[in-house]
PDB file of N, CA and C in Angstrom:
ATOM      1  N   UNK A   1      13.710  24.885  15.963  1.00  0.00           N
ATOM      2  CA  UNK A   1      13.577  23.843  14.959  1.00  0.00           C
ATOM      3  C   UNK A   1      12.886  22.619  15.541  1.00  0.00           C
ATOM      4  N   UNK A   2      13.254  22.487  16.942  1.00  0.00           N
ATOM      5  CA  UNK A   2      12.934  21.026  17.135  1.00  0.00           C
ATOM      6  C   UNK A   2      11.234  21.061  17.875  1.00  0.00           C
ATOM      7  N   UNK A   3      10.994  22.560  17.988  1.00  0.00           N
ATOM      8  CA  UNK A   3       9.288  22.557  18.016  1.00  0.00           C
ATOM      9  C   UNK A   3       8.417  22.406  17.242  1.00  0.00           C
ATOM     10  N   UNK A   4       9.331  23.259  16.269  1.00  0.00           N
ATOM     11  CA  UNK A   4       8.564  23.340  14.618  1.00  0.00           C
ATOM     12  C   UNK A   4       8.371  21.940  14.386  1.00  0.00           C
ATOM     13  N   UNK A   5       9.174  20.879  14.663  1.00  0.00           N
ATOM     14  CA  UNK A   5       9.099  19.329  14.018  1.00  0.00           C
ATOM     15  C   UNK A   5       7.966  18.738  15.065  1.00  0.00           C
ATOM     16  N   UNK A   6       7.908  19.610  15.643  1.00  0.00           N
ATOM     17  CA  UNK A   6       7.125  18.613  16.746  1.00  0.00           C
ATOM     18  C   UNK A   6       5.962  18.906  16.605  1.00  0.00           C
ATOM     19  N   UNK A   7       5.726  20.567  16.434  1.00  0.00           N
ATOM     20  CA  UNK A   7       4.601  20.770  15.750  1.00  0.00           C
ATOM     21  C   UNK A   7       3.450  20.029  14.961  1.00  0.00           C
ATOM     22  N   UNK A   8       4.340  20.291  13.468  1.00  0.00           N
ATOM     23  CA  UNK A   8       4.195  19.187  12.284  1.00  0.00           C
ATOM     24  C   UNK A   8       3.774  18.328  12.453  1.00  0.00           C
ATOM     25  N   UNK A   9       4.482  17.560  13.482  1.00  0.00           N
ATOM     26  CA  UNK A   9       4.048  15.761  13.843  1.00  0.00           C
ATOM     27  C   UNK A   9       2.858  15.792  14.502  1.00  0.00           C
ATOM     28  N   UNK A  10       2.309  16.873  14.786  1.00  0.00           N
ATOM     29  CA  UNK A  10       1.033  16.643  15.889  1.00  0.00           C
ATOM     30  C   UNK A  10       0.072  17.330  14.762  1.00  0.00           C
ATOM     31  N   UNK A  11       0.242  18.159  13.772  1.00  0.00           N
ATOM     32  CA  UNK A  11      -0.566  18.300  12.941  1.00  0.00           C
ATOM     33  C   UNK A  11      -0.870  17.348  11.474  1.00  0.00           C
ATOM     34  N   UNK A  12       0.365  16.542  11.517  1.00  0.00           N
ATOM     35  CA  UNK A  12      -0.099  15.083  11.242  1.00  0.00           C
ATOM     36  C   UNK A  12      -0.731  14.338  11.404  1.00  0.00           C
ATOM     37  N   UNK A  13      -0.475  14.220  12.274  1.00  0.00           N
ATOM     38  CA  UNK A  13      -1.513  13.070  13.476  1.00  0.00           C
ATOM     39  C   UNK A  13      -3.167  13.364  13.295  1.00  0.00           C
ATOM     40  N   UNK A  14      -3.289  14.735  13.713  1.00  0.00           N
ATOM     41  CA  UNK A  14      -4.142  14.995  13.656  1.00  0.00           C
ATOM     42  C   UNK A  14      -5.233  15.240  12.471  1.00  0.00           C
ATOM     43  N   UNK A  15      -4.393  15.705  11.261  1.00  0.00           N
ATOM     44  CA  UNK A  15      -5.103  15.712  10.130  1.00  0.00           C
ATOM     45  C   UNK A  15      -5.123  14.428   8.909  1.00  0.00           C
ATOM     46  N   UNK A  16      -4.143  13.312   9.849  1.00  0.00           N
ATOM     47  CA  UNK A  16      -4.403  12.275   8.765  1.00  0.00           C
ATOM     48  C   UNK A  16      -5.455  11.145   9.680  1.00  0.00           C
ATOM     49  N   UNK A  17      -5.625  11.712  11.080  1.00  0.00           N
ATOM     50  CA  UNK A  17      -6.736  11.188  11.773  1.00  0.00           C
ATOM     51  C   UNK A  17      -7.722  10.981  11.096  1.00  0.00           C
ATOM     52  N   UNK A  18      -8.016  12.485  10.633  1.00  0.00           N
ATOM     53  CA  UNK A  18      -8.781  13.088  10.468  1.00  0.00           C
ATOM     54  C   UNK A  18      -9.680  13.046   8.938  1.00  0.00           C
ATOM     55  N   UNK A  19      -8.220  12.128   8.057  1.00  0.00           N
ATOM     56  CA  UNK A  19      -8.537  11.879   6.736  1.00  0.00           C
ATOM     57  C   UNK A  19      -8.854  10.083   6.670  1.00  0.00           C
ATOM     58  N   UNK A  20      -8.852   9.583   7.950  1.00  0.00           N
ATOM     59  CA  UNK A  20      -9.186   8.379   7.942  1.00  0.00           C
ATOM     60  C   UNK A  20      -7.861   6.954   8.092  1.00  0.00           C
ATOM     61  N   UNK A  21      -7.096   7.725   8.270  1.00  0.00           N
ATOM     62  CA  UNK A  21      -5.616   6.966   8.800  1.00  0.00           C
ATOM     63  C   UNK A  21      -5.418   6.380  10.160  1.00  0.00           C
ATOM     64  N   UNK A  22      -5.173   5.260  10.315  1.00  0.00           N
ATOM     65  CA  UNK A  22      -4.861   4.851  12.163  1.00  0.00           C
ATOM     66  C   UNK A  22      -4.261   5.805  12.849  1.00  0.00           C
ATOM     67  N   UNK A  23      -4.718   6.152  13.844  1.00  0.00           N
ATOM     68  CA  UNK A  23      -4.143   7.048  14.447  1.00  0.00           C
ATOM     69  C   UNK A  23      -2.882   5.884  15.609  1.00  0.00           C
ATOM     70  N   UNK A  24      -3.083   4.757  15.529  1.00  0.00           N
ATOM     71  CA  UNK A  24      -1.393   4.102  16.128  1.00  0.00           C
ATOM     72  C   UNK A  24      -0.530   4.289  15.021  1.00  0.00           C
ATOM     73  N   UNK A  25      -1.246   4.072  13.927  1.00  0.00           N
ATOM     74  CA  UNK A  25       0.379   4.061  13.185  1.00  0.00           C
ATOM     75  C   UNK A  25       0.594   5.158  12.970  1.00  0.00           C
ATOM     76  N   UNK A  26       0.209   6.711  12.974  1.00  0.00           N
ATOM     77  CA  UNK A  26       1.044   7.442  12.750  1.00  0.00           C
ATOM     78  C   UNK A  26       1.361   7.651  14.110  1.00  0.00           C
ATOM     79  N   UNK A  27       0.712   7.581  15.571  1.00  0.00           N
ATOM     80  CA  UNK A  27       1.543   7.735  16.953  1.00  0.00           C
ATOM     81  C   UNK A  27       2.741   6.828  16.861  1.00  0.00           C
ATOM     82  N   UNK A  28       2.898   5.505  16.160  1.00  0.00           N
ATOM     83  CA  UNK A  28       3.848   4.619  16.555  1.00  0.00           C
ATOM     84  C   UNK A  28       4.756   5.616  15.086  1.00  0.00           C
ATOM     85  N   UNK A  29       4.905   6.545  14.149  1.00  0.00           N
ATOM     86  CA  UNK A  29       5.643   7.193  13.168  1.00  0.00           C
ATOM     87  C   UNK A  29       6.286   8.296  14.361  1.00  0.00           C
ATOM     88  N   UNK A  30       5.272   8.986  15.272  1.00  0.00           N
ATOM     89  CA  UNK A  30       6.231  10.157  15.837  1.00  0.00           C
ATOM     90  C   UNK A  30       7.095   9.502  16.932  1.00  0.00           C
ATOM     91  N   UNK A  31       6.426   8.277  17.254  1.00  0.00           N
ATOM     92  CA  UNK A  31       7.214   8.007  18.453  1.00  0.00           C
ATOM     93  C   UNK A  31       8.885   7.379  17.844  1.00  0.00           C
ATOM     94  N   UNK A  32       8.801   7.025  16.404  1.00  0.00           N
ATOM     95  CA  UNK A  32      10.298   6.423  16.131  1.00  0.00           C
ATOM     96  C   UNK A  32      10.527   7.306  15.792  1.00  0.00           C
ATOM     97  N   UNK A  33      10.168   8.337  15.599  1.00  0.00           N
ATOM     98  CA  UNK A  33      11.031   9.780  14.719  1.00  0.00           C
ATOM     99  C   UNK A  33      11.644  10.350  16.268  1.00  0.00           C
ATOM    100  N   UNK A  34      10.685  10.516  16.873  1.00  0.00           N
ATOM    101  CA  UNK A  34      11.171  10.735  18.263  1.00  0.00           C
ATOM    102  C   UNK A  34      12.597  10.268  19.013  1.00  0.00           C
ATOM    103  N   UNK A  35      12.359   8.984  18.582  1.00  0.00           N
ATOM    104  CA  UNK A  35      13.740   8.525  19.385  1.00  0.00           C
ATOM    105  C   UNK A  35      15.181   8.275  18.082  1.00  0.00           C
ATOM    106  N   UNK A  36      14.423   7.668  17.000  1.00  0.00           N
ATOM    107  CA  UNK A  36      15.577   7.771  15.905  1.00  0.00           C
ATOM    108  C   UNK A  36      16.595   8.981  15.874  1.00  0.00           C
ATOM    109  N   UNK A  37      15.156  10.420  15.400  1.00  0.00           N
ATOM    110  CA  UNK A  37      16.550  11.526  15.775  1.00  0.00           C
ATOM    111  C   UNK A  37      17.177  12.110  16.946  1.00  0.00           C
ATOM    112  N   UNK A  38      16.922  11.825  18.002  1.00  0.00           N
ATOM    113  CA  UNK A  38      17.402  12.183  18.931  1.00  0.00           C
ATOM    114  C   UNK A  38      18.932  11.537  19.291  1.00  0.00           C
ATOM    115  N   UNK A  39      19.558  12.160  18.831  1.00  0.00           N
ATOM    116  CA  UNK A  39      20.768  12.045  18.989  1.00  0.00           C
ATOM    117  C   UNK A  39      21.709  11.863  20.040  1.00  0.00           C
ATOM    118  N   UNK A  40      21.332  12.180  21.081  1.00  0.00           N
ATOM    119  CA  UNK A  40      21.674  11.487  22.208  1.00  0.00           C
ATOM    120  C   UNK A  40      21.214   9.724  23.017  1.00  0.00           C
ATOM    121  N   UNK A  41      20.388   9.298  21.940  1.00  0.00           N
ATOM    122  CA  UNK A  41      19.822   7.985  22.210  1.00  0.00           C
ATOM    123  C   UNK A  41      20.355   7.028  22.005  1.00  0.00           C
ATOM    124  N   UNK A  42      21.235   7.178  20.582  1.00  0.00           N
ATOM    125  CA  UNK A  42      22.028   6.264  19.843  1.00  0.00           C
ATOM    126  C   UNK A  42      23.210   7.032  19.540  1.00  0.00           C
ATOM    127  N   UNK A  43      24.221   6.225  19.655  1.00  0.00           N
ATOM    128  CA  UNK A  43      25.278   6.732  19.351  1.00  0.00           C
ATOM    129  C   UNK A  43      26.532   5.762  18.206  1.00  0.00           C
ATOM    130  N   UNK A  44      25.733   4.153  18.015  1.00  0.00           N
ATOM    131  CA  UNK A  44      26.140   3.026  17.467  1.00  0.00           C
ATOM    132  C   UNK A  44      25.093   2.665  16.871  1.00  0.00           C
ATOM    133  N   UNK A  45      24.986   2.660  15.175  1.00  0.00           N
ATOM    134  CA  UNK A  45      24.034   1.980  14.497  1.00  0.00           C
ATOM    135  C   UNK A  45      24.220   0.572  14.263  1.00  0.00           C
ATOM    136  N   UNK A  46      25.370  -0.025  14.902  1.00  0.00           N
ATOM    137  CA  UNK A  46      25.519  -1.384  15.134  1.00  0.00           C
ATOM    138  C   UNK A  46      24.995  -1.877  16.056  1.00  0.00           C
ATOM    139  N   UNK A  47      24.486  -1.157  17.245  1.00  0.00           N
ATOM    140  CA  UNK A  47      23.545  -1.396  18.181  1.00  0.00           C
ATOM    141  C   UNK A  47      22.690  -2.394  18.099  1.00  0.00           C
ATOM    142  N   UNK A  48      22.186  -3.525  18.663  1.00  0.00           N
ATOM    143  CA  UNK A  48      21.082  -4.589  17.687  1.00  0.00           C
ATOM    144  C   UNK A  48      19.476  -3.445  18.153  1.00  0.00           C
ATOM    145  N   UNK A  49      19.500  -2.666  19.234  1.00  0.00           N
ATOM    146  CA  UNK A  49      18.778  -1.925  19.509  1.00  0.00           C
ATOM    147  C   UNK A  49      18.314  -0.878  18.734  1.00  0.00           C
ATOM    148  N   UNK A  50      19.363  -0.520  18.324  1.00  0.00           N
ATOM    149  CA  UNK A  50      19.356   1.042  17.456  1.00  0.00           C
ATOM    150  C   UNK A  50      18.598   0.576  15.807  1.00  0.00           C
ATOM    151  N   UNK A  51      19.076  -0.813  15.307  1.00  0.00           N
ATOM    152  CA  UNK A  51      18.945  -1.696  13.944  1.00  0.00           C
ATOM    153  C   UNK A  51      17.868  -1.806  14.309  1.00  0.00           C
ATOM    154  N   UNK A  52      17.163  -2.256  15.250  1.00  0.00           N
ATOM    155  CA  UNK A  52      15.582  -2.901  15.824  1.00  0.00           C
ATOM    156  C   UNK A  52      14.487  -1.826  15.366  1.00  0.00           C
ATOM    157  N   UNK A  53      14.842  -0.847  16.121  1.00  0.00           N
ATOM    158  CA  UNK A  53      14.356   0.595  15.824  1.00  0.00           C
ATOM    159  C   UNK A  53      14.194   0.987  14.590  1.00  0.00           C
ATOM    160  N   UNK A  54      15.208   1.315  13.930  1.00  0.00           N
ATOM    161  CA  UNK A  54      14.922   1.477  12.187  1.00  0.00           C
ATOM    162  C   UNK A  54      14.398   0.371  11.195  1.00  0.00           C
ATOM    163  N   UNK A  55      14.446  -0.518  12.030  1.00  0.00           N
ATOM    164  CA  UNK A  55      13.751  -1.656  10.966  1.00  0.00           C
ATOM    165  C   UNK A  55      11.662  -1.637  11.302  1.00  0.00           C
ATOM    166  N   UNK A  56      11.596  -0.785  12.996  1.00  0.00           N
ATOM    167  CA  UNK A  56      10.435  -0.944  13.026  1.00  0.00           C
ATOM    168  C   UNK A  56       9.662   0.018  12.351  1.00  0.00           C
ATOM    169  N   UNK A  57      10.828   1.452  12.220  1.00  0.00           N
ATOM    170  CA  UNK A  57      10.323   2.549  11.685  1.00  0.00           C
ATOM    171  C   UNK A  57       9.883   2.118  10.148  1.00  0.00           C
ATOM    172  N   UNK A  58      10.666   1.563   9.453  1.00  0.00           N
ATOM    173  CA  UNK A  58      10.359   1.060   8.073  1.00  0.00           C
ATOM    174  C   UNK A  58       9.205   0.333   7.905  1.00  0.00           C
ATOM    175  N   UNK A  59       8.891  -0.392   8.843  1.00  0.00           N
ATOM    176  CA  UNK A  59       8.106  -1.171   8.834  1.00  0.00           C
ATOM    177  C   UNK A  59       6.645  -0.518   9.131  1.00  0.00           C
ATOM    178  N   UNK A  60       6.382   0.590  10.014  1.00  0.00           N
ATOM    179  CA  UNK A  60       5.713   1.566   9.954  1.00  0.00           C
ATOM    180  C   UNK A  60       5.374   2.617   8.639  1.00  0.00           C
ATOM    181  N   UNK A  61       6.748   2.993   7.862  1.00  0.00           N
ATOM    182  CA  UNK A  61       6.429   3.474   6.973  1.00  0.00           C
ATOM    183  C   UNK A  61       5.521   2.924   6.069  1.00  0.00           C
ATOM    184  N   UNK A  62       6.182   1.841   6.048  1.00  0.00           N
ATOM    185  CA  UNK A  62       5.340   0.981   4.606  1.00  0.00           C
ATOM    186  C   UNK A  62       3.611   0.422   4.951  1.00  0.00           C
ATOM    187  N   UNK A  63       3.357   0.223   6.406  1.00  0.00           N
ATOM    188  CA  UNK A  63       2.316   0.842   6.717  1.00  0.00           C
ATOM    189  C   UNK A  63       1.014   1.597   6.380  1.00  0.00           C
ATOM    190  N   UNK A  64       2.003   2.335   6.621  1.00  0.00           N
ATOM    191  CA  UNK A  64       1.394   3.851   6.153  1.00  0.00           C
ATOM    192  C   UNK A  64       1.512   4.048   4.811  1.00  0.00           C
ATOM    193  N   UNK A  65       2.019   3.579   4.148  1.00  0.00           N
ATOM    194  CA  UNK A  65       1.821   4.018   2.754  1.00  0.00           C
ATOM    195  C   UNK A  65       0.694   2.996   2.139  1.00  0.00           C
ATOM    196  N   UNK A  66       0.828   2.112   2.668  1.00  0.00           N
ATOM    197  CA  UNK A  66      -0.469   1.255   2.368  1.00  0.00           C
ATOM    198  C   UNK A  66      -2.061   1.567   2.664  1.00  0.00           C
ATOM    199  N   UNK A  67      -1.896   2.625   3.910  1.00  0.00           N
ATOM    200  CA  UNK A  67      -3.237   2.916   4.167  1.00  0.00           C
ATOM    201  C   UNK A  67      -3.415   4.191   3.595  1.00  0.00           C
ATOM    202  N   UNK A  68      -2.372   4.745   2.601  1.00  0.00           N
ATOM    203  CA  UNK A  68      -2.447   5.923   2.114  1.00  0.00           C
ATOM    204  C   UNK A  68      -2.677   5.556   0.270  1.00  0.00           C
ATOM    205  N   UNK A  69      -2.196   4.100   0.120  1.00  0.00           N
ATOM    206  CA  UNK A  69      -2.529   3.796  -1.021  1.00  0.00           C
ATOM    207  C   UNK A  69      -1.439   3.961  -1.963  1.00  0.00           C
ATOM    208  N   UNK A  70      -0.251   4.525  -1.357  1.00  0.00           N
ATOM    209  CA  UNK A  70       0.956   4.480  -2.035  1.00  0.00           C
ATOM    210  C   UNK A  70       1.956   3.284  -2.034  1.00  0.00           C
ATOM    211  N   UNK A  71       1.773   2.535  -2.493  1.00  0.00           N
ATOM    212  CA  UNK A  71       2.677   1.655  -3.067  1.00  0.00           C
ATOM    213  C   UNK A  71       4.195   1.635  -3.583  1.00  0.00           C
ATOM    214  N   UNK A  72       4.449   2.780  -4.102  1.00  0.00           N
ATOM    215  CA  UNK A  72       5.553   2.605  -5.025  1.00  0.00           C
ATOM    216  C   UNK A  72       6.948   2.939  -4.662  1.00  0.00           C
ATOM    217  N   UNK A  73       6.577   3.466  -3.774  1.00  0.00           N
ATOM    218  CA  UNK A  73       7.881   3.856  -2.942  1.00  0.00           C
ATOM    219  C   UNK A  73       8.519   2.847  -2.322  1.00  0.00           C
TER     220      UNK A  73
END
């Protein structure tokens, strides 16, 4: 499972490169998916570390939806 995801993320990368997307912001998308799910990283979402993290991931998302033209989410 956790190749298959890793997979994915690199055929992301690569094909939204490829469609004209920053390729940091989707490297800076695998790299918080990277550490978000990894479950041995965090173990306290009260963490100010762990909060830091998901607030940057969001902040990435929305990002990306902007250079994708999606808004509405």
């Amino acid at each position: 499972m956790q190749q298959r995801v890793k997979d994915e993320m690199t055929k992301l990368i690569t094909k939204g490169t490829a469609a004209g997307l920053t390729a940091a912001t989707l490297q800076d998308l695998k790299d918080y998916k990277d550490r978000i799910m990894n479950p041995s990283s965090h173990y306290d979402i009260e963490q100010p570390l762990f909060r830091n993290e998901l607030k940057n991931a969001i902040e990435t998302l929305d990002k990306l939806k902007i250079e994708i033209g999606y808004l509405d989410l």
